[in-house]
N, C-alpha and C. Protein backbone atom coordinates (compact mmCIF):
# COMPACT_ATOMS: atom_id res chain seq x y z
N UNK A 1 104.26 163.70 73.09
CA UNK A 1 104.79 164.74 73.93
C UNK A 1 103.92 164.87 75.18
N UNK A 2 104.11 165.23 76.45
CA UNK A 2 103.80 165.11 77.43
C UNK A 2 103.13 166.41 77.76
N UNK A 3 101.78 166.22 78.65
CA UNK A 3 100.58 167.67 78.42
C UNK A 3 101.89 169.10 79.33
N UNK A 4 102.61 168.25 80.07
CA UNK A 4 102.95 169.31 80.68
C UNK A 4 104.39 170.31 79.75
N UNK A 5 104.76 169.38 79.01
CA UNK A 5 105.60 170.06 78.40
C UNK A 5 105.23 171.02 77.24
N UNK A 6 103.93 170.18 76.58
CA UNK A 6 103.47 170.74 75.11
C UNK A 6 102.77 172.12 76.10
N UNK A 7 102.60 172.39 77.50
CA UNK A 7 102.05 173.31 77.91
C UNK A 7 103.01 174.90 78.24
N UNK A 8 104.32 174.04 78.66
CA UNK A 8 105.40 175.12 78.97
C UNK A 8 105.59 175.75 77.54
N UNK A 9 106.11 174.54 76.45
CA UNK A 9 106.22 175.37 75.35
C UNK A 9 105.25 176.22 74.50
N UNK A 10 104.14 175.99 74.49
CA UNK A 10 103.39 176.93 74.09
C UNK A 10 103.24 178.13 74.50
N UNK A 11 103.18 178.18 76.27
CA UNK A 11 103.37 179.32 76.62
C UNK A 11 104.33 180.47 76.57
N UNK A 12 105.47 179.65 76.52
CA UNK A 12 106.66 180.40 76.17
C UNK A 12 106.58 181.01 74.38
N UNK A 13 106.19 180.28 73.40
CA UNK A 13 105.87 180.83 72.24
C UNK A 13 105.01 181.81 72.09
N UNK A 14 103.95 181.89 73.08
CA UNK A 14 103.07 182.64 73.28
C UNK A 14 103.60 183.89 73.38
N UNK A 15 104.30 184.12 74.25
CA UNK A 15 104.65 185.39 75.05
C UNK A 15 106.23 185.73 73.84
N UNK A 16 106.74 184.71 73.41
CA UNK A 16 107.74 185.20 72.20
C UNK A 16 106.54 185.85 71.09
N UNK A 17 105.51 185.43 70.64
CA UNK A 17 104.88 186.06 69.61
C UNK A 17 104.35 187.47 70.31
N UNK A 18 103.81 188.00 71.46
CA UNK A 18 103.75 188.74 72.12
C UNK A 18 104.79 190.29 71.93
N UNK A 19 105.67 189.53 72.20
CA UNK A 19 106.91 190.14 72.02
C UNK A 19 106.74 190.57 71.01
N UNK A 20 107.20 189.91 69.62
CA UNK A 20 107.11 190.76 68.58
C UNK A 20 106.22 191.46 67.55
N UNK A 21 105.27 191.06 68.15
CA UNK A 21 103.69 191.91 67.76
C UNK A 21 103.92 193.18 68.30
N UNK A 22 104.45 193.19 69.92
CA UNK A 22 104.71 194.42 70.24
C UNK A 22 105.75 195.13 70.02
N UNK A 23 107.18 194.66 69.13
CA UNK A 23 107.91 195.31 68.30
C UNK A 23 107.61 195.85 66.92
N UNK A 24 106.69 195.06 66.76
CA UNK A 24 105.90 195.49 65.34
C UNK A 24 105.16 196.89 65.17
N UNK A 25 104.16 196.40 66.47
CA UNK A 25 103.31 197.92 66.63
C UNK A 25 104.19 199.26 67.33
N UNK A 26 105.51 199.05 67.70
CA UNK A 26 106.61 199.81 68.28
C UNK A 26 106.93 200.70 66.33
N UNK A 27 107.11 199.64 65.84
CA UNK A 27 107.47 200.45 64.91
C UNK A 27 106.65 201.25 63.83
N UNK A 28 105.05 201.29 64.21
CA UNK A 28 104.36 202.09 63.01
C UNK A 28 104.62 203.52 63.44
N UNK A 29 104.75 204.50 62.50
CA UNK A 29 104.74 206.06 62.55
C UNK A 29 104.02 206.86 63.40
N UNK A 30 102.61 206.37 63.06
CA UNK A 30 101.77 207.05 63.68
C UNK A 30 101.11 206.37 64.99
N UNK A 31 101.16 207.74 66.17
CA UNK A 31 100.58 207.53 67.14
C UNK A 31 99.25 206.55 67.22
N UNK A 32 98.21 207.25 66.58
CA UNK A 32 97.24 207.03 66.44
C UNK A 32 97.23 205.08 66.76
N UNK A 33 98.00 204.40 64.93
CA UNK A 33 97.92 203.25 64.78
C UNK A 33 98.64 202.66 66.12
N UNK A 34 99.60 203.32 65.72
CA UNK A 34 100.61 202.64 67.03
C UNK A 34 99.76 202.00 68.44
N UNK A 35 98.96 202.81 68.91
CA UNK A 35 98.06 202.11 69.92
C UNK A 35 97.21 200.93 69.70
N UNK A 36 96.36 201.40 68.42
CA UNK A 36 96.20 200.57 67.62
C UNK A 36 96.42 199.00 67.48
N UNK A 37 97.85 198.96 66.86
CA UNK A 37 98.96 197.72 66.94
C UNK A 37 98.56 197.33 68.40
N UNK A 38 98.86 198.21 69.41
CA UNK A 38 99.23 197.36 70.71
C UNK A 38 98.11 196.52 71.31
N UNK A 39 96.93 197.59 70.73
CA UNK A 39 95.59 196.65 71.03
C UNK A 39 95.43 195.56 70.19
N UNK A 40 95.73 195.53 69.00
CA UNK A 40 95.71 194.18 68.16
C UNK A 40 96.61 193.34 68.90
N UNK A 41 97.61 193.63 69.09
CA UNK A 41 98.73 192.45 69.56
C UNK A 41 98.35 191.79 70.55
N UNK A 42 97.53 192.82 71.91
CA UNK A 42 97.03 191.91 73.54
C UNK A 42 95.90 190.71 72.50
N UNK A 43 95.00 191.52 71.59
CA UNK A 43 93.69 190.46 70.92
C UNK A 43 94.17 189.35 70.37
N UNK A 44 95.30 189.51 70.15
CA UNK A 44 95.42 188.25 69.49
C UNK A 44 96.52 186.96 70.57
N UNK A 45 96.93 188.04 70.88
CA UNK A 45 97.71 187.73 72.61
C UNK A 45 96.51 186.40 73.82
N UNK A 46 95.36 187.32 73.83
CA UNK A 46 94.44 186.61 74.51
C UNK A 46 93.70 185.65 73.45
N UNK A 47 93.70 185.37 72.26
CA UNK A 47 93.23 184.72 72.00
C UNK A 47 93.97 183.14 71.20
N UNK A 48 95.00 183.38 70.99
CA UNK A 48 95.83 182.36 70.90
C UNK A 48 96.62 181.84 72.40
N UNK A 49 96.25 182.40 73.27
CA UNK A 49 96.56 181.52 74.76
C UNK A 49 95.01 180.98 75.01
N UNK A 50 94.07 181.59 74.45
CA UNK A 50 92.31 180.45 74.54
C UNK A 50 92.23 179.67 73.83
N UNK A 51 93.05 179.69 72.44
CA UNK A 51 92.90 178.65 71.60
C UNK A 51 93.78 177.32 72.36
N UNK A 52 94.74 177.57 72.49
CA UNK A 52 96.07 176.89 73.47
C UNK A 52 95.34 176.38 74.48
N UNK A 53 94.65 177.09 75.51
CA UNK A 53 94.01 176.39 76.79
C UNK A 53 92.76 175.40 76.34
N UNK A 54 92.16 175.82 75.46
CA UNK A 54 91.20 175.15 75.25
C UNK A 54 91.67 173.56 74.95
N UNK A 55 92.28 173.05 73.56
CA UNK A 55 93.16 172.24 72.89
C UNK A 55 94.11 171.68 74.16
N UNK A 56 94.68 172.12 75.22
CA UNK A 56 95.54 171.30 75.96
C UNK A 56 94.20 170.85 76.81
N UNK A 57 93.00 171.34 77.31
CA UNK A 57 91.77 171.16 78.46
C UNK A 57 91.27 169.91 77.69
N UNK A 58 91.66 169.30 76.30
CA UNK A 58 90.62 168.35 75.38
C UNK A 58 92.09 167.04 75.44
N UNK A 59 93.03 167.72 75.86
CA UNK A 59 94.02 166.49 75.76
C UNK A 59 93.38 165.51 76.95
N UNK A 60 94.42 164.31 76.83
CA UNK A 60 94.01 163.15 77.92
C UNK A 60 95.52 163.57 78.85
């Protein structure tokens, strides 16, 4: 697969998992967690697009 494509699609998966992390944390009860969720979702948000950049920066 070609760096530039394995790059579009990841990103686009990226921002689909994004998405529903932040439907997820949309749906807990409480305020409190609920923010919570949204801060988990960006952490893991930013860190599976570093894992991604890193791994495409080691391709040829």
């Amino acid at each position: 697969m070609n760096k530039k494509n394995l790059e579009i699609i990841s990103s686009v998966g990226s921002v689909i998992l994004l998405i529903i992390l932040f439907a997820l944390s949309h749906q807990m009860e409480n305020s409190i967690t609920q923010e919570y969720g949204f801060i988990g979702a960006l952490v893991i948000f930013i860190l599976v697009m570093s894992f991604i950049g890193m791994k495409l920066n080691e391709m040829q």
